[in-house]
N, C-alpha and C. Protein backbone atom coordinates (compact mmCIF):
# COMPACT_ATOMS: atom_id res chain seq x y z
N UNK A 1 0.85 -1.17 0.00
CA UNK A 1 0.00 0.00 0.00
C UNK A 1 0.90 1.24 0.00
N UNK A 2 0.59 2.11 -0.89
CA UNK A 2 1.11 3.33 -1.10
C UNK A 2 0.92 4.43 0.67
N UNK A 3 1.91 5.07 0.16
CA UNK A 3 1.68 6.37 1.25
C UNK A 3 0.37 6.65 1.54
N UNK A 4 0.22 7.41 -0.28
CA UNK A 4 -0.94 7.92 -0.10
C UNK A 4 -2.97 7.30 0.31
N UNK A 5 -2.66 5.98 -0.01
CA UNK A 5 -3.26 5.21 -0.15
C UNK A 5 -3.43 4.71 1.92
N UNK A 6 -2.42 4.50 2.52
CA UNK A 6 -2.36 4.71 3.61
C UNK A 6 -3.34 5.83 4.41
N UNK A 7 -2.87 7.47 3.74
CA UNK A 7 -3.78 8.34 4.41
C UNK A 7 -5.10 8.49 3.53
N UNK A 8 -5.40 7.86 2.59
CA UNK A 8 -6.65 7.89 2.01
C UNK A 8 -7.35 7.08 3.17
N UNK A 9 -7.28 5.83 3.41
CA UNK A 9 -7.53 5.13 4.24
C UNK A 9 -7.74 5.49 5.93
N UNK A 10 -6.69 6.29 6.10
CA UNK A 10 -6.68 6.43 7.82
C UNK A 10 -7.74 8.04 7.77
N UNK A 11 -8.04 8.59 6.77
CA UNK A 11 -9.15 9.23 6.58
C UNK A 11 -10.08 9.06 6.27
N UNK A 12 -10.58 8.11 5.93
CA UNK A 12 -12.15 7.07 5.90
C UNK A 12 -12.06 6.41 6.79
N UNK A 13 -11.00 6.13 7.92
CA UNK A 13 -11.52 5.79 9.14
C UNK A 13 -11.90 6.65 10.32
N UNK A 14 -10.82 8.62 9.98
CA UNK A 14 -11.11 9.45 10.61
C UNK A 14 -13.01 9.81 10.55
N UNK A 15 -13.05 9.90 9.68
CA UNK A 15 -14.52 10.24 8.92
C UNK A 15 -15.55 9.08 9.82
N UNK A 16 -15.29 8.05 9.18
CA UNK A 16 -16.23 7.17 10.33
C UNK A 16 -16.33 7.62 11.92
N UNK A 17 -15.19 7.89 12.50
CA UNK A 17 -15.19 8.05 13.94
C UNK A 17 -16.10 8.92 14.35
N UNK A 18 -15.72 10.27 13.30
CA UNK A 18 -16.75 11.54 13.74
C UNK A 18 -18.24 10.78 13.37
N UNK A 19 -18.40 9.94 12.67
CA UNK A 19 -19.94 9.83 12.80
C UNK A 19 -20.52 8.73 13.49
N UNK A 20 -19.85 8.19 14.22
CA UNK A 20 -20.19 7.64 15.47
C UNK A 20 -19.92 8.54 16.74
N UNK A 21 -18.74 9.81 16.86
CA UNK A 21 -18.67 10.46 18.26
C UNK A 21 -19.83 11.07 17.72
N UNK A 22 -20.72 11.56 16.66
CA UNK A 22 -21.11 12.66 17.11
C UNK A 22 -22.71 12.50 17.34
N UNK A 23 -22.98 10.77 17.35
CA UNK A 23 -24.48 10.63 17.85
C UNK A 23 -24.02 10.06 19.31
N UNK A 24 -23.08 10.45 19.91
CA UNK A 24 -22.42 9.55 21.43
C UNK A 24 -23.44 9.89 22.01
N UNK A 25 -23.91 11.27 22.20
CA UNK A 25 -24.73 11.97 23.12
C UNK A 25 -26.11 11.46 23.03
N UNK A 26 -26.31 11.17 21.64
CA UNK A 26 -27.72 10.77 21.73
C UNK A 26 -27.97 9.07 22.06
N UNK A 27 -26.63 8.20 22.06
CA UNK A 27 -26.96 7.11 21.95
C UNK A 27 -27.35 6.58 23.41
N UNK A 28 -26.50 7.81 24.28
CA UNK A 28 -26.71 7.72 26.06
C UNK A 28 -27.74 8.03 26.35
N UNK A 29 -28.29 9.38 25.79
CA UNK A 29 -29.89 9.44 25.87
C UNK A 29 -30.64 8.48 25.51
N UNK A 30 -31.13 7.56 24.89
CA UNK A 30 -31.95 7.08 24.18
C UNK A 30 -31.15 5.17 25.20
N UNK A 31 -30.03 5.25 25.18
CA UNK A 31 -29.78 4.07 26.30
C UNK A 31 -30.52 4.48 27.47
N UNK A 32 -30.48 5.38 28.15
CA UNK A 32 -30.80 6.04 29.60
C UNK A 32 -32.40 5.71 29.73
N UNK A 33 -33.14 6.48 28.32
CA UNK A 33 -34.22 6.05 28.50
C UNK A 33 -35.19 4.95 28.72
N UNK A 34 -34.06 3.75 28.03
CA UNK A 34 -34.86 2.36 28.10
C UNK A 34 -34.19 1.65 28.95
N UNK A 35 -34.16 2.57 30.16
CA UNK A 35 -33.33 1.66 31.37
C UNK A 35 -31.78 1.14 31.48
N UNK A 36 -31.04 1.14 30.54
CA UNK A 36 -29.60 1.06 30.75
C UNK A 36 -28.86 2.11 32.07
N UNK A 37 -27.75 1.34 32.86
CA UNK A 37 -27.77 2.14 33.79
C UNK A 37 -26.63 3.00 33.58
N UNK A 38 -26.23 4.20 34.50
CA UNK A 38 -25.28 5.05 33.88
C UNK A 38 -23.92 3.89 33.99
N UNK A 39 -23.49 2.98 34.95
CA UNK A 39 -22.72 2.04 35.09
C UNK A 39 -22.13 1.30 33.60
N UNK A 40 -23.60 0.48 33.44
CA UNK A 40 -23.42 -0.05 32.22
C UNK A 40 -22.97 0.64 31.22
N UNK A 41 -23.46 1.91 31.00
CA UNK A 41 -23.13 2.55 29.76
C UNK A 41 -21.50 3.11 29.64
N UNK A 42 -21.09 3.14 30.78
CA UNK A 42 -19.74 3.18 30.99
C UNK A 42 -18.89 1.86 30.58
N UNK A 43 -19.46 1.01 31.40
CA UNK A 43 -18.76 -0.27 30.84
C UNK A 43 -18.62 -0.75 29.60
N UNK A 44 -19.73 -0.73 28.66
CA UNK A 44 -19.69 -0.90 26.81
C UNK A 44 -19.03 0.24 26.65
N UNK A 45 -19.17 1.28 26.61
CA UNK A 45 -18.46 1.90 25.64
C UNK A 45 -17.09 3.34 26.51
N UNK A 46 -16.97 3.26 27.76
CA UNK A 46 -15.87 3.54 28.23
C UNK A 46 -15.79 4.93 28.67
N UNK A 47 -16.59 5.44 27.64
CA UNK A 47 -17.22 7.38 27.83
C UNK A 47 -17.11 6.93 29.76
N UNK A 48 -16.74 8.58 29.76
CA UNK A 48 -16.12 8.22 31.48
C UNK A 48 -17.71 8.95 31.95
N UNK A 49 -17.86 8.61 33.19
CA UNK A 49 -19.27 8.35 34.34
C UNK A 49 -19.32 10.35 34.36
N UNK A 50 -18.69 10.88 34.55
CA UNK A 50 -18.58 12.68 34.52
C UNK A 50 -19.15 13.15 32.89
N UNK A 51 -18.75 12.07 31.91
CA UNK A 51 -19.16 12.89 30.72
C UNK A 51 -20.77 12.21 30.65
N UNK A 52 -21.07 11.00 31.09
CA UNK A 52 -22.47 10.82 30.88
C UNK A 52 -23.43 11.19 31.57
N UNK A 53 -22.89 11.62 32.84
CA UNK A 53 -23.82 12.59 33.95
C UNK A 53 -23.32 14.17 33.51
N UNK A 54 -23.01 14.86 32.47
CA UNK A 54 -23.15 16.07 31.78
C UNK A 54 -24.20 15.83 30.71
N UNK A 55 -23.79 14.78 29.79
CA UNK A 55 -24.80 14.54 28.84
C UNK A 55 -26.19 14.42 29.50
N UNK A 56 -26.55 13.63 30.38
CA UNK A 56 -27.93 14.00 31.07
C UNK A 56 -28.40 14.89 31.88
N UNK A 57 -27.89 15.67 31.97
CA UNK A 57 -27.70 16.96 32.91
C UNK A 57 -28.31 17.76 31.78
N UNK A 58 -28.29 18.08 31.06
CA UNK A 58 -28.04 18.61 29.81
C UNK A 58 -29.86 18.15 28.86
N UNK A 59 -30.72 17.60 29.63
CA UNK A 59 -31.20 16.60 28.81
C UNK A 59 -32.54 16.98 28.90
N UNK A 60 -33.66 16.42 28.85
CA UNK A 60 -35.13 16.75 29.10
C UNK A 60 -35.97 15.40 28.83
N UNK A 61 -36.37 15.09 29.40
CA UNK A 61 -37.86 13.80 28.88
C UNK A 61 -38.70 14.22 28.36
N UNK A 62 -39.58 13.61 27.47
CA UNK A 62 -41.07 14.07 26.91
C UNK A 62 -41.60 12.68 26.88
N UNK A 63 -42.80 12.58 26.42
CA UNK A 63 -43.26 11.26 25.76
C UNK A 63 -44.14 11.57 24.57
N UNK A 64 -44.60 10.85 23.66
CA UNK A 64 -45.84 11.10 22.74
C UNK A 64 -46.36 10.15 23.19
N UNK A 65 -47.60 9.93 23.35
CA UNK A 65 -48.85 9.67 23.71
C UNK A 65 -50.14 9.01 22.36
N UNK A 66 -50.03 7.80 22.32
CA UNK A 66 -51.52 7.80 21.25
C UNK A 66 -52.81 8.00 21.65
N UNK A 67 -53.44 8.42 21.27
CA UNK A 67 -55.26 8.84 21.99
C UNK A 67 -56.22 8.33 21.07
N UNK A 68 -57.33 8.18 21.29
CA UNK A 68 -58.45 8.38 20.43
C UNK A 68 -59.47 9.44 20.85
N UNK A 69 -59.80 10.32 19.61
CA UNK A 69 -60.84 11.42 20.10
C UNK A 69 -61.67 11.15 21.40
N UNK A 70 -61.62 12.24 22.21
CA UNK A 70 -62.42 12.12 23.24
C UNK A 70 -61.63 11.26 24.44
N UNK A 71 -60.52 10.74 24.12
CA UNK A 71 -59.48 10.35 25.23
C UNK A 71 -59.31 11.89 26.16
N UNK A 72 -59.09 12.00 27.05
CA UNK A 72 -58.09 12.88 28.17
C UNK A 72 -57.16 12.42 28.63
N UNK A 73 -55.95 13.37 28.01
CA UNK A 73 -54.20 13.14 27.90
C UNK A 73 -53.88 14.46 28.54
N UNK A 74 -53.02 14.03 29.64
CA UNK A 74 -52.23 15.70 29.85
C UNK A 74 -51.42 16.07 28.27
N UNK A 75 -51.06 17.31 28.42
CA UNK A 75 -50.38 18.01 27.22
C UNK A 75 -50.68 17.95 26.18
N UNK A 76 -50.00 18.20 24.76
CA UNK A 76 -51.06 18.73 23.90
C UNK A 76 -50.94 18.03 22.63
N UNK A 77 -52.32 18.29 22.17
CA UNK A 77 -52.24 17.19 20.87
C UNK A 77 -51.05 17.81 20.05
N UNK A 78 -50.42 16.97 19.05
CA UNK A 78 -49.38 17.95 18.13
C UNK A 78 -50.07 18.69 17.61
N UNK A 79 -51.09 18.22 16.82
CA UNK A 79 -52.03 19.37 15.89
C UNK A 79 -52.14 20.61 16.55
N UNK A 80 -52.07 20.65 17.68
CA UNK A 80 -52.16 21.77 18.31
C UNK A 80 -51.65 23.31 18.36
N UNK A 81 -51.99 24.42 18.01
CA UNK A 81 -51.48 25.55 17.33
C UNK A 81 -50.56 25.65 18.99
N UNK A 82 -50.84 25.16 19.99
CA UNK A 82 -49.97 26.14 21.08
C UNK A 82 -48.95 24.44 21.73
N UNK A 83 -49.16 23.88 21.00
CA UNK A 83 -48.20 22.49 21.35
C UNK A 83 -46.95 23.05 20.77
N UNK A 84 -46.03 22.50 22.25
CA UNK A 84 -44.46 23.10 22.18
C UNK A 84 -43.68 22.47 21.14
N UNK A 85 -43.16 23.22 19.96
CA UNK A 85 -42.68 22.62 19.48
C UNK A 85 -40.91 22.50 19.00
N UNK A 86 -40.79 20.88 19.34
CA UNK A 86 -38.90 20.20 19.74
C UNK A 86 -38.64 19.87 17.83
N UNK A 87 -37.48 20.66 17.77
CA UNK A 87 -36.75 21.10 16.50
C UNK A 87 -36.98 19.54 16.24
N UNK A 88 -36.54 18.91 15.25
CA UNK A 88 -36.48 17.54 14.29
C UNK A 88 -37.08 16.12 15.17
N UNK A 89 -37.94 16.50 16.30
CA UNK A 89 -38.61 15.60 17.39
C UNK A 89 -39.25 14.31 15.66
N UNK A 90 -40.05 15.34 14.77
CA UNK A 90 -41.11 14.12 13.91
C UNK A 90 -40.02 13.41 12.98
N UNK A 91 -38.76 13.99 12.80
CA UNK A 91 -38.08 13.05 11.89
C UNK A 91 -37.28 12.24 12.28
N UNK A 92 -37.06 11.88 13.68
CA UNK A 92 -36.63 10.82 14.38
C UNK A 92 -37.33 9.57 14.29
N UNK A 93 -36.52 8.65 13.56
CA UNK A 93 -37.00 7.35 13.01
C UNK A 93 -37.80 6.80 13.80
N UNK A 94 -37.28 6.70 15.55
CA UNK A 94 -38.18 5.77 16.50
C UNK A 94 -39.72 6.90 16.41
N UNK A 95 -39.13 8.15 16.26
CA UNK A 95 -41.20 8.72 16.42
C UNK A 95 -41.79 8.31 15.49
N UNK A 96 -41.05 8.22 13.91
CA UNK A 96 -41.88 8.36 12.81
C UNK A 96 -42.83 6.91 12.93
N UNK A 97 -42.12 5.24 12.99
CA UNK A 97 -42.19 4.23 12.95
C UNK A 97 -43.43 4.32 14.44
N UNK A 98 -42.91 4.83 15.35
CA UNK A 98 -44.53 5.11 16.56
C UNK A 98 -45.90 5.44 16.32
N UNK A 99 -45.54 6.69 15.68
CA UNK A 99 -46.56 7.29 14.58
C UNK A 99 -47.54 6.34 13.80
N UNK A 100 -46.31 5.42 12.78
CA UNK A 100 -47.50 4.56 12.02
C UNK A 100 -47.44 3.29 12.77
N UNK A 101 -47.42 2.99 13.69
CA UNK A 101 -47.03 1.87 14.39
C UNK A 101 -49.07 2.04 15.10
N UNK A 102 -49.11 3.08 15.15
CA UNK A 102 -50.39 3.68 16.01
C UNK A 102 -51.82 4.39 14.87
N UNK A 103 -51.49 4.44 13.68
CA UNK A 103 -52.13 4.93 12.57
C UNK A 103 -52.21 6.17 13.03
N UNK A 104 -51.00 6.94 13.14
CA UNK A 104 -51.62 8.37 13.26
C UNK A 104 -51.24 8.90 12.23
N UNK A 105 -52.42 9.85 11.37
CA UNK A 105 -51.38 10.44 10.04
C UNK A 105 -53.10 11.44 9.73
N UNK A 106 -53.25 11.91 8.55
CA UNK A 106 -53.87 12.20 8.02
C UNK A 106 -55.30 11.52 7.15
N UNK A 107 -55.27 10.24 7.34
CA UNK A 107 -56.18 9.33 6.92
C UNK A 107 -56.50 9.15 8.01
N UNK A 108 -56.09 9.17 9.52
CA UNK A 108 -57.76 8.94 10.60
C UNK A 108 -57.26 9.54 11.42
N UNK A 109 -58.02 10.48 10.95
CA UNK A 109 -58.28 12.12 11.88
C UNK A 109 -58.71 11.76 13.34
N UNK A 110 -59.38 10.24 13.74
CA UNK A 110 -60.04 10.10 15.27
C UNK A 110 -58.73 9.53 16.08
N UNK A 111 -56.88 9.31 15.06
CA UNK A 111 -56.01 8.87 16.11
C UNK A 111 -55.49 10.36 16.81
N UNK A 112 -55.42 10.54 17.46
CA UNK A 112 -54.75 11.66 18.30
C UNK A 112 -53.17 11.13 18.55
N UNK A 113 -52.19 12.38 18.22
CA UNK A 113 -51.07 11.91 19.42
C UNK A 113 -50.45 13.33 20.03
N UNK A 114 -50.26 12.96 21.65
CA UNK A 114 -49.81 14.24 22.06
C UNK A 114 -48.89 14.02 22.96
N UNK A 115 -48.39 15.46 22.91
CA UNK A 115 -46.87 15.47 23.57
C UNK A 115 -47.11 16.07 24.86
N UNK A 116 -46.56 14.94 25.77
CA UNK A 116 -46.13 15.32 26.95
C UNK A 116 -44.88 15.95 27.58
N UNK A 117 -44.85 16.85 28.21
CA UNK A 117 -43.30 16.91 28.76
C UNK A 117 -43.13 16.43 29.83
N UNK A 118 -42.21 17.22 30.38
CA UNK A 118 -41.61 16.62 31.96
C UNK A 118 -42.00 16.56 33.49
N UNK A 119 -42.78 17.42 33.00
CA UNK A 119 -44.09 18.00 34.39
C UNK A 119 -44.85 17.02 34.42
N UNK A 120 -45.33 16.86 33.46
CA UNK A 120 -46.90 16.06 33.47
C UNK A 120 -46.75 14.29 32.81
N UNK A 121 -45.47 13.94 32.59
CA UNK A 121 -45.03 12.44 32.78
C UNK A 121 -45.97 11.56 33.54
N UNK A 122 -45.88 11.76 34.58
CA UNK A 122 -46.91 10.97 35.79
C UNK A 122 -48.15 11.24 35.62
N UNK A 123 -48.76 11.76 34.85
CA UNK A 123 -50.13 11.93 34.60
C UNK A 123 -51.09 11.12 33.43
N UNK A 124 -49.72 10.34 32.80
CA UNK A 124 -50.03 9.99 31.64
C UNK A 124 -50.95 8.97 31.94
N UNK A 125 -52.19 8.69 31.79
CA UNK A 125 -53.40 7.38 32.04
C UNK A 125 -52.39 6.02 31.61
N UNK A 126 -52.67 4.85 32.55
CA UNK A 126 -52.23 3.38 32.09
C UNK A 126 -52.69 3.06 31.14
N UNK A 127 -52.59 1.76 29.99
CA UNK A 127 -53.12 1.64 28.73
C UNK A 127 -52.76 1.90 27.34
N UNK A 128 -52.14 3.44 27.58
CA UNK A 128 -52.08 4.29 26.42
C UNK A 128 -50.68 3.92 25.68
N UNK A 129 -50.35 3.53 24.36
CA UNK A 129 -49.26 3.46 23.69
C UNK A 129 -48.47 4.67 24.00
N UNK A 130 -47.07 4.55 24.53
CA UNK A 130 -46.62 5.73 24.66
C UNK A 130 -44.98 5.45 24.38
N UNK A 131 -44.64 6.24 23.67
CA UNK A 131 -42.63 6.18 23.41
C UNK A 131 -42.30 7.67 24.11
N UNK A 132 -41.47 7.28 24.87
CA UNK A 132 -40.27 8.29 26.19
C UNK A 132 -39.26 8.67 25.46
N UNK A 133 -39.17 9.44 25.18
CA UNK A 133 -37.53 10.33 25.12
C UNK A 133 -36.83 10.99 25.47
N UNK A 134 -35.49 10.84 25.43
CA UNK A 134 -34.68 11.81 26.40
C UNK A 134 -34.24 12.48 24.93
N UNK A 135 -33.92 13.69 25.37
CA UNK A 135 -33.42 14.84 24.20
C UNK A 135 -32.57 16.11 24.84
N UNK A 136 -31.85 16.46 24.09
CA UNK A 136 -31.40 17.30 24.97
C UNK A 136 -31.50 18.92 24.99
N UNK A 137 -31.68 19.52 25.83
CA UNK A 137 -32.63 21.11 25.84
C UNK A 137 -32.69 21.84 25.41
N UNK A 138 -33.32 22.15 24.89
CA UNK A 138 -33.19 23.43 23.97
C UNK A 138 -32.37 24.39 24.81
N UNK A 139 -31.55 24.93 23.59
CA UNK A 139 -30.45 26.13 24.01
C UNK A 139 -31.21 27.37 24.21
C-alpha cells in the first residue's frame, strides 16, 4: 500500500469516527431512557461516568402519547397551534415508525397523538401506547 493510499484510508476511518462520536450523546440518551444504567453505559463503551452525567444533565424527557378522540391526555395534541414545538422531534426514526405503528397520520383524523413533557409524565393514564424520550434542551 502506497503512502498515499495509507492516508486515504486512515481518513475514511477518521470520517467514520466523527460519525459515530457525534451521535455519542444521543446514543446515552436514548440508552438512559430504556433503562440502561449510567454504570453499564460506561462499561460498553468507556465514555467516562462525569461525561455521561453532563450529557444527562443537559437533557429533558417528553413522551408522545396515542389517543383516540375524546381520550383525556395531559399536554397537547401535536395538531395543536400552542403544542411546544422540539426542533427535528417528527423526523426521528423511533417517532416516525410510533406514529404509524399507532395509525396516526392524516387518513384517521379520530387517532390523536400528544406530547407530553416533563411536568406532566406521571399523569399519563395506564393503557395508552406511549414512546419516552430523552433529548437534549433546547439552548
Amino acid at each position: 500500500m502506497t503512502r498515499e493510499e495509507m492516508r486515504a484510508a486512515t481518513e475514511q476511518l477518521l470520517s467514520h469516527y466523527r460519525q459515530i462520536a457525534d451521535g455519542r450523546d444521543r446514543m446515552v440518551r436514548d440508552a438512559t431512557t430504556v433503562g440502561v444504567t449510567k454504570n453499564r453505559i460506561h462499561t460498553l463503551t468507556g465514555i467516562a461516568r462525569t461525561t455521561i452525567d453532563r450529557i444527562l444533565e443537559d437533557t429533558m424527557t417528553i413522551a408522545l402519547v396515542s389517543a383516540e378522540s375524546g381520550d383525556r391526555m395531559p399536554g397537547h395534541e401535536l395538531a395543536d397551534p400552542d403544542c411546544p414545538e422540539i426542533p427535528g422531534l417528527l423526523d426521528r426514526p423511533d417517532v416516525e415508525a410510533f406514529m404509524e405503528e399507532n395509525g396516526y397520520g392524516p387518513d384517521n383524523p379520530d387517532e390523536l397523538m400528544y406530547l407530553v413533557t416533563e411536568d406532566d409524565l406521571d399523569s399519563i393514564p395506564d393503557g395508552f401506547p406511549t414512546l419516552t424520550i430523552r433529548l437534549p434542551k433546547a439552548a
